[in-house]
PDB file of N, CA and C in Angstrom:
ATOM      1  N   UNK A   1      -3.857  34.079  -0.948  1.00  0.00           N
ATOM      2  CA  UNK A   1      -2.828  33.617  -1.856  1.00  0.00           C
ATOM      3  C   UNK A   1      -1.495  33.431  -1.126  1.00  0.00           C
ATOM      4  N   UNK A   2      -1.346  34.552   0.007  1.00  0.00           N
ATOM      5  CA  UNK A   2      -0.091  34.155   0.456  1.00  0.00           C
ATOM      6  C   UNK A   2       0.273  32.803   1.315  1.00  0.00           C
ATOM      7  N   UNK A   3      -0.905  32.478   1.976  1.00  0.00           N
ATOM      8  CA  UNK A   3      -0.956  31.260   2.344  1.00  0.00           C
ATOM      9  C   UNK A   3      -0.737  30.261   2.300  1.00  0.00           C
ATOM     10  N   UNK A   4      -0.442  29.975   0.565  1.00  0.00           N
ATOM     11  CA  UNK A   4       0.268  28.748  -0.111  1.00  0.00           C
ATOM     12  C   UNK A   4       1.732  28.270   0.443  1.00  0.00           C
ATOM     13  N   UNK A   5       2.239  29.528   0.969  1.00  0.00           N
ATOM     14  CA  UNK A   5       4.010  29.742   0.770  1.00  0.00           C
ATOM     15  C   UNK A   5       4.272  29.111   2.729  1.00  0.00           C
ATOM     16  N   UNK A   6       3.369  29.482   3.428  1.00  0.00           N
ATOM     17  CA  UNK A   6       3.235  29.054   4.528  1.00  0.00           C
ATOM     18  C   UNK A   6       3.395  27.587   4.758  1.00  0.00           C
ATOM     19  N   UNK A   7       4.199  27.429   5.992  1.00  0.00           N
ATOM     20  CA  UNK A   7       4.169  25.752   6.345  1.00  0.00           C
ATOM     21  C   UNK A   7       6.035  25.815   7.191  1.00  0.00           C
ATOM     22  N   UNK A   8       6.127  24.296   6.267  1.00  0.00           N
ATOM     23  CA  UNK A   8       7.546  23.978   6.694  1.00  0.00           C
ATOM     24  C   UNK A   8       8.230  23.974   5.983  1.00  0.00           C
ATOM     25  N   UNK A   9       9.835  23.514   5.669  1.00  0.00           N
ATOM     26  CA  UNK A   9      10.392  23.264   4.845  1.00  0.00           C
ATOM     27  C   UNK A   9      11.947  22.863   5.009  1.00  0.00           C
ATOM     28  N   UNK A  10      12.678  21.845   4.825  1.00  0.00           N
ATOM     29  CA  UNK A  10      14.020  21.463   5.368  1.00  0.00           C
ATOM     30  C   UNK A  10      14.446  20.354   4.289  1.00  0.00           C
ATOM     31  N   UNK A  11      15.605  20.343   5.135  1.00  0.00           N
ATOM     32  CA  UNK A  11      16.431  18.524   4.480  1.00  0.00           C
ATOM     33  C   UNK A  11      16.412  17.783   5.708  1.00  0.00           C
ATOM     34  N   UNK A  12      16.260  16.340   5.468  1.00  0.00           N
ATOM     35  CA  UNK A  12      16.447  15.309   6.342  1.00  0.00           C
ATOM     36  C   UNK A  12      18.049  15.016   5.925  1.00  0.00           C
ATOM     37  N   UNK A  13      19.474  15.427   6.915  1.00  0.00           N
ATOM     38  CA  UNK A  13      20.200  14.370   6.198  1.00  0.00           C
ATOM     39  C   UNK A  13      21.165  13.554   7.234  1.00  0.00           C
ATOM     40  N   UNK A  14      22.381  13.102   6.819  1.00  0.00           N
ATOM     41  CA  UNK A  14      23.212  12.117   8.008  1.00  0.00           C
ATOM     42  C   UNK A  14      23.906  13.199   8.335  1.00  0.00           C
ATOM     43  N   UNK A  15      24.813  12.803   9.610  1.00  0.00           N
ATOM     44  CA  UNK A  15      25.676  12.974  10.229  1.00  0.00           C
ATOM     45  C   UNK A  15      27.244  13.712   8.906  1.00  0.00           C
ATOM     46  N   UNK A  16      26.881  13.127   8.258  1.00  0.00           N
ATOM     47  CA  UNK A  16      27.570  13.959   7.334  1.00  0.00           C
ATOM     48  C   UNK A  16      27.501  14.615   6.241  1.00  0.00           C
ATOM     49  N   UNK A  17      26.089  15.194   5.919  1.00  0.00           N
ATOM     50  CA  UNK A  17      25.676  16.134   5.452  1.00  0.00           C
ATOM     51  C   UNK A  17      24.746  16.180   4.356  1.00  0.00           C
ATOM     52  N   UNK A  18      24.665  14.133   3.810  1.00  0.00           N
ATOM     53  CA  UNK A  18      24.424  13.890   2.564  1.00  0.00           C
ATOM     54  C   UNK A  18      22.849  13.565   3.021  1.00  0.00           C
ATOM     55  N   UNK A  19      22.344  14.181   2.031  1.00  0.00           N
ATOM     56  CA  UNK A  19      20.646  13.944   2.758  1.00  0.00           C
ATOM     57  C   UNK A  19      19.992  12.496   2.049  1.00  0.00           C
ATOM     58  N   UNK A  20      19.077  12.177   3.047  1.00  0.00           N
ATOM     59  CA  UNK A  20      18.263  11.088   3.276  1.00  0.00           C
ATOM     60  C   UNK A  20      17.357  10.640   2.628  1.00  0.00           C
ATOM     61  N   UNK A  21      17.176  10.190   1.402  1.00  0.00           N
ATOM     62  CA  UNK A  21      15.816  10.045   0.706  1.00  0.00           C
ATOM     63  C   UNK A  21      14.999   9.118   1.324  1.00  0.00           C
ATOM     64  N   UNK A  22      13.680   9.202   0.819  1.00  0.00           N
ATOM     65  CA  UNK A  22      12.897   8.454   1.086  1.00  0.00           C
ATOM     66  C   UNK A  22      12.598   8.576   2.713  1.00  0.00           C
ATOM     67  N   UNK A  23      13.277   9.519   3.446  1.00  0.00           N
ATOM     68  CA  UNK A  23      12.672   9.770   4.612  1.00  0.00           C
ATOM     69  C   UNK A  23      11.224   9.893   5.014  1.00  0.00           C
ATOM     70  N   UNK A  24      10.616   9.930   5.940  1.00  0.00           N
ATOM     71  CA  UNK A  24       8.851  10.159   6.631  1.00  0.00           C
ATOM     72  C   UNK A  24       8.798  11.312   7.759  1.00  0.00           C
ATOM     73  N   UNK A  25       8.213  12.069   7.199  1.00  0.00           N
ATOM     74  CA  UNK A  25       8.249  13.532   7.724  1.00  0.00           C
ATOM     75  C   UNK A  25       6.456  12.977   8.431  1.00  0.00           C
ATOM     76  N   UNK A  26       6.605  13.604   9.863  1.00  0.00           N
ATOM     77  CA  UNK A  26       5.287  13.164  10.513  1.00  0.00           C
ATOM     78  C   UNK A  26       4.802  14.192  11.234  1.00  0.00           C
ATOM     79  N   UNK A  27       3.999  15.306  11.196  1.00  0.00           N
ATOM     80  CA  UNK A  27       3.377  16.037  11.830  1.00  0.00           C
ATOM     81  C   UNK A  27       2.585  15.654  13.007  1.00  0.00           C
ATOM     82  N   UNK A  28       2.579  15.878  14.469  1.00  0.00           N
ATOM     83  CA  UNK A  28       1.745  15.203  15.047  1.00  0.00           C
ATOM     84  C   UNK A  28       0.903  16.090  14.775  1.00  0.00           C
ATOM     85  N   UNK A  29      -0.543  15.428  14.980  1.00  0.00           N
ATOM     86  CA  UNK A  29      -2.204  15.812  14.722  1.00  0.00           C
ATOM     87  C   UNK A  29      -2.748  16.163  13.228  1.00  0.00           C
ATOM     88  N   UNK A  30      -1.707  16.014  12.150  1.00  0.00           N
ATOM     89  CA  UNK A  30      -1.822  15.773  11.023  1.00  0.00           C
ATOM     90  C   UNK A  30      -2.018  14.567  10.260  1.00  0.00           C
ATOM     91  N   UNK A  31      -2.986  13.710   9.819  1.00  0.00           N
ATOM     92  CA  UNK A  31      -2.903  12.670   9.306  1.00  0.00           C
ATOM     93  C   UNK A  31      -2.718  12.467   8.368  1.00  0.00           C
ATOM     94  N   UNK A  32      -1.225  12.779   7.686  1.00  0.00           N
ATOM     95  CA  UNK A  32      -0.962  12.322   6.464  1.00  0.00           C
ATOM     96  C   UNK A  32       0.897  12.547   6.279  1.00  0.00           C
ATOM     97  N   UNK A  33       1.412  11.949   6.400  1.00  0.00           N
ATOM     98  CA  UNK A  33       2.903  11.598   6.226  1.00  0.00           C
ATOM     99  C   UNK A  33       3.051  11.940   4.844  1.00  0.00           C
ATOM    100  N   UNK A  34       4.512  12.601   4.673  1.00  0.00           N
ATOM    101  CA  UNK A  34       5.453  12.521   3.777  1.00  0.00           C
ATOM    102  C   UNK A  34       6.643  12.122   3.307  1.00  0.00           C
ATOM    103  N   UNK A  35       7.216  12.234   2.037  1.00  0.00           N
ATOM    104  CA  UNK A  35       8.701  11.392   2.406  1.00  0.00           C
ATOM    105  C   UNK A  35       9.295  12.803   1.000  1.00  0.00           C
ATOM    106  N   UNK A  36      10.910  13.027   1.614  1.00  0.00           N
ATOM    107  CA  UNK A  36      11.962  13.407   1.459  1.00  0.00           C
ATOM    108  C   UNK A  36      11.879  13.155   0.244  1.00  0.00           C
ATOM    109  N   UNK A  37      12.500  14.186  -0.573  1.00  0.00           N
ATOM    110  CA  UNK A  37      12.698  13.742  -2.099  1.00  0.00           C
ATOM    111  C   UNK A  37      13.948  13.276  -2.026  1.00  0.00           C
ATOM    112  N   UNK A  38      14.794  12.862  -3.728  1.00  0.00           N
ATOM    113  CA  UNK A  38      16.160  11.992  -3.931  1.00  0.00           C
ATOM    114  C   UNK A  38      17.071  12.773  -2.381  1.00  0.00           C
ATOM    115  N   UNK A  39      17.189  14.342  -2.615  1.00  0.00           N
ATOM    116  CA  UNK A  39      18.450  14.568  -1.890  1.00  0.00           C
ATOM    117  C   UNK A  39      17.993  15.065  -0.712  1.00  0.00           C
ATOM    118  N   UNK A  40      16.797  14.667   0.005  1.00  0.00           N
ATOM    119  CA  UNK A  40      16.700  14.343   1.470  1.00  0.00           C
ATOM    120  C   UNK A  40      15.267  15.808   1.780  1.00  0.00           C
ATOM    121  N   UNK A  41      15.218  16.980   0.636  1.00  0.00           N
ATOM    122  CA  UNK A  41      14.799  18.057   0.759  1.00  0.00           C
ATOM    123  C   UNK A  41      13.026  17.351   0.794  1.00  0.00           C
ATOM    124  N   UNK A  42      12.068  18.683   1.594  1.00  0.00           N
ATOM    125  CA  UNK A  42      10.925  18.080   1.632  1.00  0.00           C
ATOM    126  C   UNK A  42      10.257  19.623   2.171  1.00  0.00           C
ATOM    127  N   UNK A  43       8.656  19.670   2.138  1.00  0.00           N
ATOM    128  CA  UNK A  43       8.104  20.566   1.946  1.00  0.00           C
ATOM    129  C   UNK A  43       6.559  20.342   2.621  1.00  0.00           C
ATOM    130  N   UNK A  44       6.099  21.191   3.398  1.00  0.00           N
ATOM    131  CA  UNK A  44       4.677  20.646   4.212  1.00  0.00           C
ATOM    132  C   UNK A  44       3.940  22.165   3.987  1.00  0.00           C
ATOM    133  N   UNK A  45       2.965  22.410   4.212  1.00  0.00           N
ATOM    134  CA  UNK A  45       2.125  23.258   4.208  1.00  0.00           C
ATOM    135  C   UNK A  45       0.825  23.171   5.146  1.00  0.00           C
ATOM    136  N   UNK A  46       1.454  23.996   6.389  1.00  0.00           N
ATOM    137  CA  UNK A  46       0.758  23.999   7.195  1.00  0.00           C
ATOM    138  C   UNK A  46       0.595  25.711   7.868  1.00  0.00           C
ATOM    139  N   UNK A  47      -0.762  25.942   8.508  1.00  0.00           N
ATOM    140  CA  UNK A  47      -1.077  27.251   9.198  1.00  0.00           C
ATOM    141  C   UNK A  47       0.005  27.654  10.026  1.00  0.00           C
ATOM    142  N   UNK A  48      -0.450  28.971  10.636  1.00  0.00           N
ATOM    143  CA  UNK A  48       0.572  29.609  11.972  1.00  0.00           C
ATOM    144  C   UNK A  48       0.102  28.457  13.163  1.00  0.00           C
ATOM    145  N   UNK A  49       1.564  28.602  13.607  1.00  0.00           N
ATOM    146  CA  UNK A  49       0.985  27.579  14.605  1.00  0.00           C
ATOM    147  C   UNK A  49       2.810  26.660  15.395  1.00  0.00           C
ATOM    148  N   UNK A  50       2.482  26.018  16.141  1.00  0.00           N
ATOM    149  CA  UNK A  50       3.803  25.148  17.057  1.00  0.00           C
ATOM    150  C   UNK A  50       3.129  23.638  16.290  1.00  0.00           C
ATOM    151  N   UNK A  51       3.957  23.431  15.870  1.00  0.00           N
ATOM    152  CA  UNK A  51       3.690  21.772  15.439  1.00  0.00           C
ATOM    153  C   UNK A  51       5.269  20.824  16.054  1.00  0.00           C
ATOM    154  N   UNK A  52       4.876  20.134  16.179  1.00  0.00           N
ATOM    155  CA  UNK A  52       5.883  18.326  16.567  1.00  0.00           C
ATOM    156  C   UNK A  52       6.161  17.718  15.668  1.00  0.00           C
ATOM    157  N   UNK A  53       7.217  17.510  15.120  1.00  0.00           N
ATOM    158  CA  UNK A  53       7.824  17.401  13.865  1.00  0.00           C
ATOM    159  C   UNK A  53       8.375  16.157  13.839  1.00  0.00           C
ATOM    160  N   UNK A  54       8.621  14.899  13.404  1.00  0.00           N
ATOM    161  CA  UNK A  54       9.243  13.579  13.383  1.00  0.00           C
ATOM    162  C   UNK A  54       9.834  13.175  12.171  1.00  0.00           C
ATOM    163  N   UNK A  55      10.800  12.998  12.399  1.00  0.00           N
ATOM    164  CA  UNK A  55      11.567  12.877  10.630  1.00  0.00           C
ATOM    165  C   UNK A  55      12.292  11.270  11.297  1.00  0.00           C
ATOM    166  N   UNK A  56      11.856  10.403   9.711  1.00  0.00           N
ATOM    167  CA  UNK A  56      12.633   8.750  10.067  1.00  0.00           C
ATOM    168  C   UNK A  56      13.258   8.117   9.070  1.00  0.00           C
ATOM    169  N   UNK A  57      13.672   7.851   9.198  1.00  0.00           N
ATOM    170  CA  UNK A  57      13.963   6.336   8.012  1.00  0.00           C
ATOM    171  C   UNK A  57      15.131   5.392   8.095  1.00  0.00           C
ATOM    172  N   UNK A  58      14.948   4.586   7.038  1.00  0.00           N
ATOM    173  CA  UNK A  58      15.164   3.073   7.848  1.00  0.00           C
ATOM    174  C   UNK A  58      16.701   3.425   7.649  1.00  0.00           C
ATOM    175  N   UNK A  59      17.175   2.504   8.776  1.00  0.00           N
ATOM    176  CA  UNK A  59      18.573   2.000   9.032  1.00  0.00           C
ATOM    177  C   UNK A  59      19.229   3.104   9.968  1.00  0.00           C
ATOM    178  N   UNK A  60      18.057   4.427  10.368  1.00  0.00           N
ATOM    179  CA  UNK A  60      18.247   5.627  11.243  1.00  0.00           C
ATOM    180  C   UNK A  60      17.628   5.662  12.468  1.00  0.00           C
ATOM    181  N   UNK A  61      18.216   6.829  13.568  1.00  0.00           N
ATOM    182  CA  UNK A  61      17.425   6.625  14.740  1.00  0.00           C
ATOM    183  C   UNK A  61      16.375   8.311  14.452  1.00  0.00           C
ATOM    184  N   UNK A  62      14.827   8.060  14.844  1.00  0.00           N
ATOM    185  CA  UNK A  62      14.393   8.879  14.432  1.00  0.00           C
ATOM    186  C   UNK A  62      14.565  10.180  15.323  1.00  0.00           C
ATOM    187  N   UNK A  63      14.160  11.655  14.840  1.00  0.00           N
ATOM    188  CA  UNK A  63      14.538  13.015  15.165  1.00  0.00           C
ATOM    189  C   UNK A  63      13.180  13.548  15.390  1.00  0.00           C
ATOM    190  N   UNK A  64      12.735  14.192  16.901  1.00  0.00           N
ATOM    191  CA  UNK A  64      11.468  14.746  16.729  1.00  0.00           C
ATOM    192  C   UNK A  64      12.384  16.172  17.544  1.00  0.00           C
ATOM    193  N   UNK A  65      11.503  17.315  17.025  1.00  0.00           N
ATOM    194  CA  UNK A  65      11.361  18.492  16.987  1.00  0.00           C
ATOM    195  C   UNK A  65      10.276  19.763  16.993  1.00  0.00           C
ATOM    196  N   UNK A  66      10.071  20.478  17.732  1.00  0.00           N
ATOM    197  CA  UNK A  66       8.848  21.421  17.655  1.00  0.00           C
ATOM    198  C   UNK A  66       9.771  22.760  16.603  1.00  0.00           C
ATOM    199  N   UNK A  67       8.601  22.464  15.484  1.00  0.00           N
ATOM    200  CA  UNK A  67       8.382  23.997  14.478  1.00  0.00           C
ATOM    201  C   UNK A  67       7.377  24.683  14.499  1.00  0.00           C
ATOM    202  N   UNK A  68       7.889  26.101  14.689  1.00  0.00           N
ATOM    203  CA  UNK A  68       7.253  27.477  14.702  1.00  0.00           C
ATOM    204  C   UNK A  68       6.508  27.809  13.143  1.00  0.00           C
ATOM    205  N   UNK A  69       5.473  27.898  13.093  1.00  0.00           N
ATOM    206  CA  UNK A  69       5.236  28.113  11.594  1.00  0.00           C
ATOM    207  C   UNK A  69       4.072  29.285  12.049  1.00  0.00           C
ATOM    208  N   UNK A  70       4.616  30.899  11.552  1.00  0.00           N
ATOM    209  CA  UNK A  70       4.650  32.354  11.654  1.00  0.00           C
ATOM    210  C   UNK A  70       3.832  32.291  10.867  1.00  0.00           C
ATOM    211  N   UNK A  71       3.541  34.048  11.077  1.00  0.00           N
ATOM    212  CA  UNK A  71       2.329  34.449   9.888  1.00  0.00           C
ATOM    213  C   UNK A  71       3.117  35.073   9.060  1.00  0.00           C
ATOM    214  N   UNK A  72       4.433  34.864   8.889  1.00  0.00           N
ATOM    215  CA  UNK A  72       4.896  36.082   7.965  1.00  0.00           C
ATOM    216  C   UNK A  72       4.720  35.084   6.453  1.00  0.00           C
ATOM    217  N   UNK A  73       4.907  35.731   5.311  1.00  0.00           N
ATOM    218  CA  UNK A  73       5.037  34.673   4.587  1.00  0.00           C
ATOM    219  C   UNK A  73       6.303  34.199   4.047  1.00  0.00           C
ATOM    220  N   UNK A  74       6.442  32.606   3.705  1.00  0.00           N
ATOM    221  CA  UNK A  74       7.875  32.215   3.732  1.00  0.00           C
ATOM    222  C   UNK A  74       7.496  30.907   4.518  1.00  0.00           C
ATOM    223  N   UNK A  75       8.140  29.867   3.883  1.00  0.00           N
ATOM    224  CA  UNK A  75       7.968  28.649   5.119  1.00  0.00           C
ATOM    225  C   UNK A  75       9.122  28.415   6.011  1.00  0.00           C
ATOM    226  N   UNK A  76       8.867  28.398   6.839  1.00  0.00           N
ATOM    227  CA  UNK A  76       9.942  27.876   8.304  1.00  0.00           C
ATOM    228  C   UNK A  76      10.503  26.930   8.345  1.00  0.00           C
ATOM    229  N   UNK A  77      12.239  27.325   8.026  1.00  0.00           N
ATOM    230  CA  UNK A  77      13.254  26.282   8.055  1.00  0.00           C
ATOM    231  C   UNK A  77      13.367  25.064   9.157  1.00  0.00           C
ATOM    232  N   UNK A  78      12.904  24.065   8.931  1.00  0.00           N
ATOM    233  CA  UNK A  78      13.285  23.118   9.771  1.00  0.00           C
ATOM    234  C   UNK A  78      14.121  21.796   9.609  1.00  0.00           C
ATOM    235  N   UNK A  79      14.925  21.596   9.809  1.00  0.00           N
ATOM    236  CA  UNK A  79      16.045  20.564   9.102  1.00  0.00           C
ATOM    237  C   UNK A  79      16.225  19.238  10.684  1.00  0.00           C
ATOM    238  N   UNK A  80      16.551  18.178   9.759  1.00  0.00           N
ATOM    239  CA  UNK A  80      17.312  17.301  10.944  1.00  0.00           C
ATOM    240  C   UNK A  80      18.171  16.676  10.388  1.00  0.00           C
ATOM    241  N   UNK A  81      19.086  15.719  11.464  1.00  0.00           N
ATOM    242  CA  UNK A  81      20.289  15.646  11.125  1.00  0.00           C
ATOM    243  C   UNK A  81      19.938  13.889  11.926  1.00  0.00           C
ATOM    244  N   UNK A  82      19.824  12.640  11.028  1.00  0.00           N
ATOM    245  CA  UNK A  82      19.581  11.896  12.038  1.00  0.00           C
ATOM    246  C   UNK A  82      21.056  10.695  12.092  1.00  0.00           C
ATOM    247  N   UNK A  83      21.137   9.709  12.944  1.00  0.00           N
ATOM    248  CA  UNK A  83      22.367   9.128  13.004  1.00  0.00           C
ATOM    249  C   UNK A  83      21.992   7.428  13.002  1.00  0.00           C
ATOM    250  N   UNK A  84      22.927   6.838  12.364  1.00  0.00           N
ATOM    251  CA  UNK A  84      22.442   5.487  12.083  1.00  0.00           C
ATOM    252  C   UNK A  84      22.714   4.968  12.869  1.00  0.00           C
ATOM    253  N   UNK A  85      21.234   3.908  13.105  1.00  0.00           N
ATOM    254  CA  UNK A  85      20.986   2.798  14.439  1.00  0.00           C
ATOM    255  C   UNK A  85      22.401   2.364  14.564  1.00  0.00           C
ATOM    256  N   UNK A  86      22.749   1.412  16.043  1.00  0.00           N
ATOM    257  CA  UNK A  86      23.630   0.776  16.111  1.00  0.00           C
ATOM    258  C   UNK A  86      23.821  -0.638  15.138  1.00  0.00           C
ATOM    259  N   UNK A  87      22.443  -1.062  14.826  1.00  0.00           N
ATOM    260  CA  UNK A  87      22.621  -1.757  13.655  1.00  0.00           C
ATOM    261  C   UNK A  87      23.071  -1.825  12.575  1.00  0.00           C
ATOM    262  N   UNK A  88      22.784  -0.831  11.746  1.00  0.00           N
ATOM    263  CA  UNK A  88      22.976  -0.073  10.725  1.00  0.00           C
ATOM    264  C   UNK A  88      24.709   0.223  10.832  1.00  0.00           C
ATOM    265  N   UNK A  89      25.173   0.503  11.678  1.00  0.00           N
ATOM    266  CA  UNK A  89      26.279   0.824  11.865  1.00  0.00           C
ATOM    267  C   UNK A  89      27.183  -0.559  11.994  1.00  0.00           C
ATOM    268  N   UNK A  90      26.879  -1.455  12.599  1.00  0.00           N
ATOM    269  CA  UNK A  90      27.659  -2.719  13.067  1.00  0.00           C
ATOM    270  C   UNK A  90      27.343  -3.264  11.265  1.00  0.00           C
ATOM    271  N   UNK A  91      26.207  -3.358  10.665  1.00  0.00           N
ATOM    272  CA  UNK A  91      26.274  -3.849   9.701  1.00  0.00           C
ATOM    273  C   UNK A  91      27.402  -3.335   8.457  1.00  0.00           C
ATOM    274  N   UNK A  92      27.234  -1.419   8.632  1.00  0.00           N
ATOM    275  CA  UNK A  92      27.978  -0.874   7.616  1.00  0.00           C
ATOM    276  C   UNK A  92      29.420  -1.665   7.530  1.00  0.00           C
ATOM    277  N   UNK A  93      29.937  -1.365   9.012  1.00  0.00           N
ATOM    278  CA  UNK A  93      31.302  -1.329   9.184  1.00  0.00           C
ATOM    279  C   UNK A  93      31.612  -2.911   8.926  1.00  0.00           C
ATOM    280  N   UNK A  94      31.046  -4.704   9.300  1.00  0.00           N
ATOM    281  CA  UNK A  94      31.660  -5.686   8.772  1.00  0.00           C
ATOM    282  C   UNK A  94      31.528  -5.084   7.307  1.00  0.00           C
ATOM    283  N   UNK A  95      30.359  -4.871   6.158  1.00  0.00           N
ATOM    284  CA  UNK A  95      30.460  -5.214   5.054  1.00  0.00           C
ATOM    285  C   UNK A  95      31.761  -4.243   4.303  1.00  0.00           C
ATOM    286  N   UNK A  96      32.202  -3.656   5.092  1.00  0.00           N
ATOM    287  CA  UNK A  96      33.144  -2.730   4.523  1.00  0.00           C
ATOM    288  C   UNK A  96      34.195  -3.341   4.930  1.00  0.00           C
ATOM    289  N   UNK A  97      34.427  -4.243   5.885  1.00  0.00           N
ATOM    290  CA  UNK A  97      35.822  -5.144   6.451  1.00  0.00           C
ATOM    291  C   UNK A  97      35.499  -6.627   5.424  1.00  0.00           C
ATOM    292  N   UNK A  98      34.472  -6.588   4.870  1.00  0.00           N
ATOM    293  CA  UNK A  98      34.020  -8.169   4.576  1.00  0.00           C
ATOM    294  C   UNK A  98      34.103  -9.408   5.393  1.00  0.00           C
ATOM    295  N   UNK A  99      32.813  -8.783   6.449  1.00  0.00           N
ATOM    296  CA  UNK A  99      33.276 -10.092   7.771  1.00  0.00           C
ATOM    297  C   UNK A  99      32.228 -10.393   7.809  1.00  0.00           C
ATOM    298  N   UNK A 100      31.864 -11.588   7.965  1.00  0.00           N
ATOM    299  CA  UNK A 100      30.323 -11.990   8.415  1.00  0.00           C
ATOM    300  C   UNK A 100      30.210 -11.841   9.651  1.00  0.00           C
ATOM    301  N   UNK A 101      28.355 -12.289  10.396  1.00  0.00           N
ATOM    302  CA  UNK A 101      28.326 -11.737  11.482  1.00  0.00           C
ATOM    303  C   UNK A 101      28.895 -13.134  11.994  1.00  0.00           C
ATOM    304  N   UNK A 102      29.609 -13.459  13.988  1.00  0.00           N
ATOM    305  CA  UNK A 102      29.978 -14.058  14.300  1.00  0.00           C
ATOM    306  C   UNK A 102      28.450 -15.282  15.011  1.00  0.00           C
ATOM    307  N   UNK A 103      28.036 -16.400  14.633  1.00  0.00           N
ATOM    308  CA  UNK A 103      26.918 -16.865  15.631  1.00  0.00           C
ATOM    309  C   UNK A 103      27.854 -17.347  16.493  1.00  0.00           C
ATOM    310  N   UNK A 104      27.733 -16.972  17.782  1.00  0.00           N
ATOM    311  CA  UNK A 104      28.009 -17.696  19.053  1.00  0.00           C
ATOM    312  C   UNK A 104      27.075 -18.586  19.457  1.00  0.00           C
ATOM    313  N   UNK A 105      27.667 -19.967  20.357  1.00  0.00           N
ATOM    314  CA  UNK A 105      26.870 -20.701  20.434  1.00  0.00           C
ATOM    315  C   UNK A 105      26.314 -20.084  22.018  1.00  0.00           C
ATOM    316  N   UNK A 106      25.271 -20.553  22.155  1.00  0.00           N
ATOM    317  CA  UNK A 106      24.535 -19.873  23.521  1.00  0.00           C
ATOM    318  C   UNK A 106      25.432 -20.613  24.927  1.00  0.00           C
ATOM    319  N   UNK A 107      25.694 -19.987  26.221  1.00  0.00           N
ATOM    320  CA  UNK A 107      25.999 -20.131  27.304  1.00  0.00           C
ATOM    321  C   UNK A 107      25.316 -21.157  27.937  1.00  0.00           C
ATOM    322  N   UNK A 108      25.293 -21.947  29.137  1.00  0.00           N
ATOM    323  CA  UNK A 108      24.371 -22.188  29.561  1.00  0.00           C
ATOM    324  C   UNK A 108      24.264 -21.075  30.919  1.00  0.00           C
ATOM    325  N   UNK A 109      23.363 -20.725  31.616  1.00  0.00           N
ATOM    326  CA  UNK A 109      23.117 -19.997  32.529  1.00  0.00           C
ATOM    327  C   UNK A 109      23.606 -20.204  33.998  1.00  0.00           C
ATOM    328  N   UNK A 110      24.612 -19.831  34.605  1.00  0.00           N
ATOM    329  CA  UNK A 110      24.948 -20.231  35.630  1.00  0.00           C
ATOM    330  C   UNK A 110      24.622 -19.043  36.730  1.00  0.00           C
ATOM    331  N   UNK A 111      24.204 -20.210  37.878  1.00  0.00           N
ATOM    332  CA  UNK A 111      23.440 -19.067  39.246  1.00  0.00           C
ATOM    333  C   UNK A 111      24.403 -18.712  39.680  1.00  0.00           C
ATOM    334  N   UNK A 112      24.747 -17.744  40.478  1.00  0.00           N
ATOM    335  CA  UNK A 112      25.703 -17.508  41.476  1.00  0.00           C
ATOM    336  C   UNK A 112      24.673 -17.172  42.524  1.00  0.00           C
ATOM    337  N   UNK A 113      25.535 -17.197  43.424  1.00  0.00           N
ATOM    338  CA  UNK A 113      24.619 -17.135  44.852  1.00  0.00           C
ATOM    339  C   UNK A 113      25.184 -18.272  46.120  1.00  0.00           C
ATOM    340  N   UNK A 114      24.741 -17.894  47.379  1.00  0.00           N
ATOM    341  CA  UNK A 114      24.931 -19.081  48.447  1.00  0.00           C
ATOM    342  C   UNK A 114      24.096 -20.165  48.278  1.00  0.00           C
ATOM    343  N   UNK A 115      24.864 -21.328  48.898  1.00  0.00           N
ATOM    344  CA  UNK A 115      24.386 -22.830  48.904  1.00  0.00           C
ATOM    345  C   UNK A 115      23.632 -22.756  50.051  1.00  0.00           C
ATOM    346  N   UNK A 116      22.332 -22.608  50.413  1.00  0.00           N
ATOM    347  CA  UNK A 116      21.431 -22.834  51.390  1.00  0.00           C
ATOM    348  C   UNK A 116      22.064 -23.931  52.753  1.00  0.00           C
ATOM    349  N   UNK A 117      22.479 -23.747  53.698  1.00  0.00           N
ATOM    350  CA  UNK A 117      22.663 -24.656  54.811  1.00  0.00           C
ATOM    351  C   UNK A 117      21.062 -25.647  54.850  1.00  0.00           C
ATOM    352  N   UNK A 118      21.423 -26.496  55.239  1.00  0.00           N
ATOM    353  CA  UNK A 118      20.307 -27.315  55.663  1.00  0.00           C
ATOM    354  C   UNK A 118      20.869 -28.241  57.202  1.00  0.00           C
ATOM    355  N   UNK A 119      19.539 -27.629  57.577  1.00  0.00           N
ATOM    356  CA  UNK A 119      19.051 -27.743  58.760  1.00  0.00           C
ATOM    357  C   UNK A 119      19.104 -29.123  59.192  1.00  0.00           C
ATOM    358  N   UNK A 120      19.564 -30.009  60.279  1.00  0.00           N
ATOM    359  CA  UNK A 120      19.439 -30.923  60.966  1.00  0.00           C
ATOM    360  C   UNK A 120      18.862 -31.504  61.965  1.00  0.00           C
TER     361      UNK A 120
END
């Protein structure tokens, strides 16, 4: 019975504290993914044991981690903290200036290098 209480247990959230829904909690050698409830909190149930822990989601860069999961009973706090892609970020910050993105028109490619002498 005590066994139930065993596993993992954390929040996925940002850089500033507000957690992540809809995150994907990934155990390696476990085949079956989870996701974060509304306020980022989430819950696994797994034996004693070292597991590899991967927490993701979109518009984030993902967080892997090794958790200790003891024989005592109680599940083992494991939390991450992940930080948004540079995308995610370039996007936040125009729509908050209201700028669109800029298309540049393409370069053409110029060599640098020496002009080969030719031989006479």
């Amino acid at each position: 019975m005590e066994q139930v209480h065993r596993g993992i247990k954390g929040v996925v959230s940002d850089v500033h504290g507000r957690g992540i829904p809809d995150a994907v909690i990934s155990v390696e050698g476990v085949d079956h993914d989870l996701r974060t409830a509304s306020d980022g909190d989430y819950w696994r149930l797994l034996n004693p044991g070292e597991y590899v822990v991967t927490a993701r989601a979109e518009g984030f860069t993902s967080s892997t981690k090794n958790c200790m999961v003891g024989y005592d009973m109680g599940a083992t706090k494991c939390d991450f903290t992940l930080s948004k892609t540079n995308l995610a970020r370039i996007r936040e910050i125009m729509q908050k200036l209201g700028k669109q993105p800029v298309s540049l028109p393409a370069r053409p490619l110029r060599l640098r290098g020496r002009k080969r002498r030719q031989r006479g």
